[in-house]
C-alpha atoms as a PDB file:
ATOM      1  CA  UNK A   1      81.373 -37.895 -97.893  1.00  0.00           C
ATOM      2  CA  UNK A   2      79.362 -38.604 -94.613  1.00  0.00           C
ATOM      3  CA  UNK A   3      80.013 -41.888 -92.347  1.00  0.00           C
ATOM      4  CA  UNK A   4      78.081 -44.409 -93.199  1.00  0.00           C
ATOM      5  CA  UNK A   5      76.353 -46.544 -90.662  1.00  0.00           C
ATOM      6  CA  UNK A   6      75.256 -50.341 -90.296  1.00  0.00           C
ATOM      7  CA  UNK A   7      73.556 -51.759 -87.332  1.00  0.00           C
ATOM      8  CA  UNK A   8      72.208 -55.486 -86.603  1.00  0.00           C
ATOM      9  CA  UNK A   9      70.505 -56.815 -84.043  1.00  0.00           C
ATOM     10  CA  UNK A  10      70.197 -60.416 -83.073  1.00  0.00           C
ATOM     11  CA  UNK A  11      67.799 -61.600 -80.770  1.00  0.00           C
ATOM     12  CA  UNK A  12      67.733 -64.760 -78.586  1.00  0.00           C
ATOM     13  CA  UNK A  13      71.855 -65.198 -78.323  1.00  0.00           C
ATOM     14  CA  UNK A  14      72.881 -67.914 -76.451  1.00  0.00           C
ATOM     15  CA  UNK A  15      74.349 -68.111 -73.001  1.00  0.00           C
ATOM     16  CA  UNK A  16      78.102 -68.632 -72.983  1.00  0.00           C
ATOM     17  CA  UNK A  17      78.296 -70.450 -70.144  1.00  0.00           C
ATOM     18  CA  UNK A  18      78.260 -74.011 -69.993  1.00  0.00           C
ATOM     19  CA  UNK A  19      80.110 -74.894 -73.342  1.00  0.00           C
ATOM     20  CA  UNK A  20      77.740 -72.066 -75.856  1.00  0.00           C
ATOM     21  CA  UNK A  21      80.970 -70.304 -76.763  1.00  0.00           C
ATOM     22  CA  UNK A  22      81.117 -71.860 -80.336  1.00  0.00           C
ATOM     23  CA  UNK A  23      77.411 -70.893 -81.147  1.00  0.00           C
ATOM     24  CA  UNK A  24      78.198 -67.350 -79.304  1.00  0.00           C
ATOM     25  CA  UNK A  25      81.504 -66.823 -81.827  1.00  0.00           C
ATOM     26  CA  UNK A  26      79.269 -67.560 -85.039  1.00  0.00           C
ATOM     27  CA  UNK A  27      76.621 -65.061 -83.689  1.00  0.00           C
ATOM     28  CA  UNK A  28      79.192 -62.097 -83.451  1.00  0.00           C
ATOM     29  CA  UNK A  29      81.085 -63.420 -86.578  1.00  0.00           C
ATOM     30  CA  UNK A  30      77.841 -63.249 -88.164  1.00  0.00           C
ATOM     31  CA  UNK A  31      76.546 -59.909 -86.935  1.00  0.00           C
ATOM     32  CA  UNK A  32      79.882 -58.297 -88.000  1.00  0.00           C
ATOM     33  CA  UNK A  33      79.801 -58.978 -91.552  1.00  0.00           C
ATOM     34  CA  UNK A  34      76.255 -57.886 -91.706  1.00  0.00           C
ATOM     35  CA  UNK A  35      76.965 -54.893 -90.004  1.00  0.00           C
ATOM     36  CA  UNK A  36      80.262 -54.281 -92.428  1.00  0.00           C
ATOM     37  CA  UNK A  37      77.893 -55.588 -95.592  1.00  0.00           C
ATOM     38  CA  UNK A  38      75.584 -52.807 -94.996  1.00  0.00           C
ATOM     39  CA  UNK A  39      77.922 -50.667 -94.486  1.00  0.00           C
ATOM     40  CA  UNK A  40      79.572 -51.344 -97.463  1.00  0.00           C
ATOM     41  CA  UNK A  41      76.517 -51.259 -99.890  1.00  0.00           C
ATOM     42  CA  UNK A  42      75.869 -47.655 -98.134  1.00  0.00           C
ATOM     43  CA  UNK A  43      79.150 -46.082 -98.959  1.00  0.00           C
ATOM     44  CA  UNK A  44      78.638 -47.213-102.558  1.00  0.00           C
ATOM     45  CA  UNK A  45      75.364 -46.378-103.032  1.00  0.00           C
ATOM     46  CA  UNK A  46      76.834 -42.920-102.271  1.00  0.00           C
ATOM     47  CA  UNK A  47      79.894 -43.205-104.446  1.00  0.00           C
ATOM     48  CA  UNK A  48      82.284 -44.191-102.816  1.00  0.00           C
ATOM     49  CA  UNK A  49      84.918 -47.142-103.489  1.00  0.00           C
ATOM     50  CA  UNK A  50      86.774 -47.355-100.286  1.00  0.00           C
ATOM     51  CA  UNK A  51      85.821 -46.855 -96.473  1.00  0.00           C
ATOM     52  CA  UNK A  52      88.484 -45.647 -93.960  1.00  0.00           C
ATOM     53  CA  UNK A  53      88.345 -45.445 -90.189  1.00  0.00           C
ATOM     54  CA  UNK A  54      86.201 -48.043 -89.540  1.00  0.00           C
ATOM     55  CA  UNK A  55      85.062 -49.102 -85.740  1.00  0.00           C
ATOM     56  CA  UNK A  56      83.028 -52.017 -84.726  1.00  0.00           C
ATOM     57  CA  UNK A  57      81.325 -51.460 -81.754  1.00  0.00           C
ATOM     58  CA  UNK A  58      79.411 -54.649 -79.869  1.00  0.00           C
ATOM     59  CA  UNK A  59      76.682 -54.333 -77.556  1.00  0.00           C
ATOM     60  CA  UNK A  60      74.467 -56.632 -75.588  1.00  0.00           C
ATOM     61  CA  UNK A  61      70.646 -55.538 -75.212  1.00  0.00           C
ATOM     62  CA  UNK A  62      67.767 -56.916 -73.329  1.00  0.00           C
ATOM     63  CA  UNK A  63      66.372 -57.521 -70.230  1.00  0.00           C
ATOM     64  CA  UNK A  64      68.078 -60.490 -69.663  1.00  0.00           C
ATOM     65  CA  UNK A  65      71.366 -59.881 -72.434  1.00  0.00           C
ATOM     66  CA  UNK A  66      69.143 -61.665 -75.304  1.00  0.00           C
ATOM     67  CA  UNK A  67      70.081 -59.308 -77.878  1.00  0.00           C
ATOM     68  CA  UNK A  68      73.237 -58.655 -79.237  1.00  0.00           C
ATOM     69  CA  UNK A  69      73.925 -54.695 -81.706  1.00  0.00           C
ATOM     70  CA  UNK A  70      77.137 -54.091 -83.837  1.00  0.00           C
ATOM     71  CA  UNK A  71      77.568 -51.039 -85.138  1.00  0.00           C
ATOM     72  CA  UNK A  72      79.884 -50.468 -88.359  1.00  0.00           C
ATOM     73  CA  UNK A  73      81.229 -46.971 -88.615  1.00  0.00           C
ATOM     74  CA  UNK A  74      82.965 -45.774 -90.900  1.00  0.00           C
ATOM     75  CA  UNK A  75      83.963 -42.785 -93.378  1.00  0.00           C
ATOM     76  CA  UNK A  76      82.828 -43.651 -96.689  1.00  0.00           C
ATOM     77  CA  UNK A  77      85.652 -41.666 -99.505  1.00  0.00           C
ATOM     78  CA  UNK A  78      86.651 -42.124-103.179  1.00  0.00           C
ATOM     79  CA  UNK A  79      90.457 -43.171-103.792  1.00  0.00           C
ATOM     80  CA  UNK A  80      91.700 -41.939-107.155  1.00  0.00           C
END
C-alpha cells in the first residue's frame, strides 16, 4: 500500500510567551489528532486496518509564526 498523508493547518496560534503555553499545548494536541484522524480514515478508505511507521512532523508558518502544519505519515498495510 502507499503512505498515506494528513496535513492541518491552524491559523492565528497564540504566542507562548507570557503564560499562552496551555492554549499553545491544546493547539498542537489538537492538530495532531486531526492530522492522525485523517490519516487514519485514508489508510482505510484504501484497505487497510493498521498503519506502521508513523512520523509527526510540526511546523510553524507565517509571516509572523501564526500558523502552525502537522504532518501524519505513515505506511498504511493490512495485518492478517
Amino acid at each position: 500500500m502507499q503512505t498515506s498523508s494528513a496535513t492541518y493547518s491552524h491559523a492565528a496560534i497564540r504566542d507562548i510567551v507570557g503564560g499562552q503555553a496551555g492554549a499553545y499545548e491544546k493547539v498542537l494536541t489538537d492538530a495532531r489528532d486531526m492530522a492522525i484522524s485523517e490519516m487514519t480514515n485514508e489508510a482505510a478508505a484504501r484497505g487497510a486496518n493498521a498503519i506502521v511507521g508513523v512520523d509527526l512532523d510540526y511546523e510553524v508558518l507565517g509571516d509572523r509564526g501564526s500558523m502552525l502544519m502537522v504532518s501524519a505519515n505513515g505506511t498504511a498495510v493490512v495485518v492478517e
